[in-house]
Protein backbone atom coordinates (compact mmCIF):
# COMPACT_ATOMS: atom_id res chain seq x y z
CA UNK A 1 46.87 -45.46 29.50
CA UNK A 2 49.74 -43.58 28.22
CA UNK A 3 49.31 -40.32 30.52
CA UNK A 4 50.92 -40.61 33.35
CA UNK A 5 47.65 -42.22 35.27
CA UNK A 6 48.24 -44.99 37.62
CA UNK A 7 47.67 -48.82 35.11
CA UNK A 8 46.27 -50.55 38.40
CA UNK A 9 42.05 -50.04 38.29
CA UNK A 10 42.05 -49.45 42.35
CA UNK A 11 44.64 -46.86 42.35
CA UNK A 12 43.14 -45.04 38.88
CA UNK A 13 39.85 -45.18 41.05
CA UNK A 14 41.60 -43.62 44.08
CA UNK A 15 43.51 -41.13 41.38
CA UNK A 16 40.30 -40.20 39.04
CA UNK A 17 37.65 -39.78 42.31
CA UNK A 18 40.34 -37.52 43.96
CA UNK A 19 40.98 -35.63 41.06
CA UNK A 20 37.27 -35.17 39.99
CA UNK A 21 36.31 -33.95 43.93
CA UNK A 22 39.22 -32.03 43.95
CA UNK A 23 39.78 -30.64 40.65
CA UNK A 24 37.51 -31.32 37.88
CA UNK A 25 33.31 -30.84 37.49
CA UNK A 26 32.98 -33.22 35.01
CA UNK A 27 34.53 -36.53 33.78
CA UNK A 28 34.90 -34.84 30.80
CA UNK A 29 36.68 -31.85 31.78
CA UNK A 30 39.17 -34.33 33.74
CA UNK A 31 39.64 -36.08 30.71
CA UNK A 32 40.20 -33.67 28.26
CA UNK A 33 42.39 -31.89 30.64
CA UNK A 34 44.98 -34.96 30.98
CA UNK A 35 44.52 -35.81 27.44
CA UNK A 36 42.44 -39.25 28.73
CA UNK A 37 39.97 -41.48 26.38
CA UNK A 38 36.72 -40.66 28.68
CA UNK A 39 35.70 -43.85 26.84
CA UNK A 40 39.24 -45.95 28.05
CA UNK A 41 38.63 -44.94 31.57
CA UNK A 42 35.13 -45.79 32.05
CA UNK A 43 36.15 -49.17 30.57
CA UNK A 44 39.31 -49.80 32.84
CA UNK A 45 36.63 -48.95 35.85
CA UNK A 46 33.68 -50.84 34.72
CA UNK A 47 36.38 -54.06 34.97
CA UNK A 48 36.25 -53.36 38.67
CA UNK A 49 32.63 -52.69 38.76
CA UNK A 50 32.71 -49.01 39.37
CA UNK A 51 30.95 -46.76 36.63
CA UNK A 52 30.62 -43.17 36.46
CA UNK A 53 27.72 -41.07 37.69
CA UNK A 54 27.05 -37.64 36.88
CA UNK A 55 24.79 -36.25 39.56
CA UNK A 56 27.56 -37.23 42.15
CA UNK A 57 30.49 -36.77 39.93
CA UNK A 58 32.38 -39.77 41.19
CA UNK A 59 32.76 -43.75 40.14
CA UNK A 60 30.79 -45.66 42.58
C-alpha cells in the first residue's frame, strides 16, 4: 500500500480500527479519504483473519 499506511497487517489493524473509531463512519469514507483500495485493505486483513463489519464499523 503506497499511502503512507503501516505494510505490517497488525499495525494496519491497529492504524485502520483507530482511524475508523476516531475519524471515519464508514470503511469507505476512510478509504476514499487516504486514497486506499477498500478492496486491498480488506484483503491485507482477511490474511490475518480480521474482516470488516459494518454495524460495528471495525475489523474484528
Amino acid at each position: 500500500m503506497q499511502n503512507g499506511l503501516p505494510k505490517d497487517p497488525m499495525i494496519l489493524l491497529s492504524v485502520a480500527n483507530t482511524k475508523l473509531r476516531d475519524y471515519y463512519p464508514t470503511l469507505d469514507a476512510l478509504c476514499e479519504d487516504l486514497g486506499v483500495s477498500k478492496k486491498e485493505l480488506e484483503e491485507k486483513l482477511e490474511q490475518i483473519g480480521y474482516e470488516y463489519v459494518e454495524e460495528e464499523n471495525q475489523f474484528v
